[in-house]
C-alpha atoms as a PDB file:
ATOM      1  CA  UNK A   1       0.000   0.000   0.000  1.00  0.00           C
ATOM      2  CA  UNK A   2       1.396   3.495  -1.297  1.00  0.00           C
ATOM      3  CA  UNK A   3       2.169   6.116   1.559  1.00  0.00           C
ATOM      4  CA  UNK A   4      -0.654   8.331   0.455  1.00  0.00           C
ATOM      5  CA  UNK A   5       0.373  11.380   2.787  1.00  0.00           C
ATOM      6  CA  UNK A   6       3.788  11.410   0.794  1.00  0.00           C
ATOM      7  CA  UNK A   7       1.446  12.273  -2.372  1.00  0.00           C
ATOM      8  CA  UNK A   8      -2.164  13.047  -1.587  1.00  0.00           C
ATOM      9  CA  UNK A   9      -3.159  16.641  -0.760  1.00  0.00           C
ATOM     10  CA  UNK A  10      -6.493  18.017  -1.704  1.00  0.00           C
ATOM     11  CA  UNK A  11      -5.601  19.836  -4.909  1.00  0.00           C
ATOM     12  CA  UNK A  12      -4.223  17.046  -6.476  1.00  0.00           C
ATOM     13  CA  UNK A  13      -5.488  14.182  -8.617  1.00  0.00           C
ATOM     14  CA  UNK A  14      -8.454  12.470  -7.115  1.00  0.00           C
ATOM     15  CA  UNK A  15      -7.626   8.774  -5.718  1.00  0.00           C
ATOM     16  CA  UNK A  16     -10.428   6.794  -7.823  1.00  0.00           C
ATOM     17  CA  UNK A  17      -7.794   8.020 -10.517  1.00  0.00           C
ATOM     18  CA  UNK A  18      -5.153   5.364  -8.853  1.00  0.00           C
ATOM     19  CA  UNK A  19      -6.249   2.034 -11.090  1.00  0.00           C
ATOM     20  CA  UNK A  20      -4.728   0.056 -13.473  1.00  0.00           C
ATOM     21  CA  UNK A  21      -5.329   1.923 -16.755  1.00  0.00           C
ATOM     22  CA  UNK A  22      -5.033   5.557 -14.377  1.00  0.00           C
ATOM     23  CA  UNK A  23      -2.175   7.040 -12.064  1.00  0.00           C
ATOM     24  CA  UNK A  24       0.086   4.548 -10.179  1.00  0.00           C
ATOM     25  CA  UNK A  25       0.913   5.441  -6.801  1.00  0.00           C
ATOM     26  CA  UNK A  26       4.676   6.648  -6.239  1.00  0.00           C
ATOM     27  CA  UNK A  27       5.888   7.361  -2.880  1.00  0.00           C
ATOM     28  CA  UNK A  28       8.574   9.634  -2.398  1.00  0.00           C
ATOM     29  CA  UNK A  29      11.922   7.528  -1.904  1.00  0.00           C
ATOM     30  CA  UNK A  30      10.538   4.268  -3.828  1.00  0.00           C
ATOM     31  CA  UNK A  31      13.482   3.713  -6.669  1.00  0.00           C
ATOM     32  CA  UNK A  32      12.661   2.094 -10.584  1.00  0.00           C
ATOM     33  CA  UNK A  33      14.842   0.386 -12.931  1.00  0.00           C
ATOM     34  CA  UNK A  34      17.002  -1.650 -10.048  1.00  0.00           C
ATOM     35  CA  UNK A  35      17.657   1.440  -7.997  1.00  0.00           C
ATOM     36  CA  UNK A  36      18.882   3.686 -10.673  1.00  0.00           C
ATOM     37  CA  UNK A  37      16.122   6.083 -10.534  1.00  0.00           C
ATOM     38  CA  UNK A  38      15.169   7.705  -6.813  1.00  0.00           C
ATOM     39  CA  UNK A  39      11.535   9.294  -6.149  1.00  0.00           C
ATOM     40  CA  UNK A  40      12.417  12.921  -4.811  1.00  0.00           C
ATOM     41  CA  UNK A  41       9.441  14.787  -5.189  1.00  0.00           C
ATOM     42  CA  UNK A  42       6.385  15.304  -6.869  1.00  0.00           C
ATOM     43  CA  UNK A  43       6.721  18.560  -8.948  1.00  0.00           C
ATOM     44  CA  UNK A  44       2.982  18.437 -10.527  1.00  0.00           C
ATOM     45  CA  UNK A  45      -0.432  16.937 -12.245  1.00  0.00           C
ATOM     46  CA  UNK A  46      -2.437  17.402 -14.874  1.00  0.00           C
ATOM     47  CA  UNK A  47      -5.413  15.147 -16.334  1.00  0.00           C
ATOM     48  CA  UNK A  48      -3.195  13.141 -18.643  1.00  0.00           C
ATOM     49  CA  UNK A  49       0.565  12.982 -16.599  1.00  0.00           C
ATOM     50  CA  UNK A  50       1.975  13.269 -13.119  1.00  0.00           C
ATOM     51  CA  UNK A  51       5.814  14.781 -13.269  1.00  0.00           C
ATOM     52  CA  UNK A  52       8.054  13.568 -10.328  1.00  0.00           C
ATOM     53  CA  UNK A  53      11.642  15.001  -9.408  1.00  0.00           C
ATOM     54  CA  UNK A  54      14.086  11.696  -9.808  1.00  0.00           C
ATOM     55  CA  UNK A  55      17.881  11.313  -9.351  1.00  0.00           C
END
């Protein structure tokens, strides 16, 4: 289960978006592609992407 106060505030992107075929949940710290990418941040939303701050 995500750690929905690392992404969720109330002017972001409803939850019933999180579903297979919507958003996935990222938590802030969770890495992708065997570590080489690091979740930093969310840095915004719209209706058709999220953008996230990796390193």
């Amino acid at each position: 289960s995500p750690n929905t106060s690392a992404i969720k505030t109330s002017d972001e992107e409803p939850w019933k978006d999180y579903r297979p075929g919507g958003y996935h949940p990222v938590p802030i710290g969770e890495t992708f592609s065997d570590g080489r990418y690091l979740v930093v941040c969310k840095l915004g939303w719209n209706h058709l992407s999220t953008v996230w701050l990796v390193r």
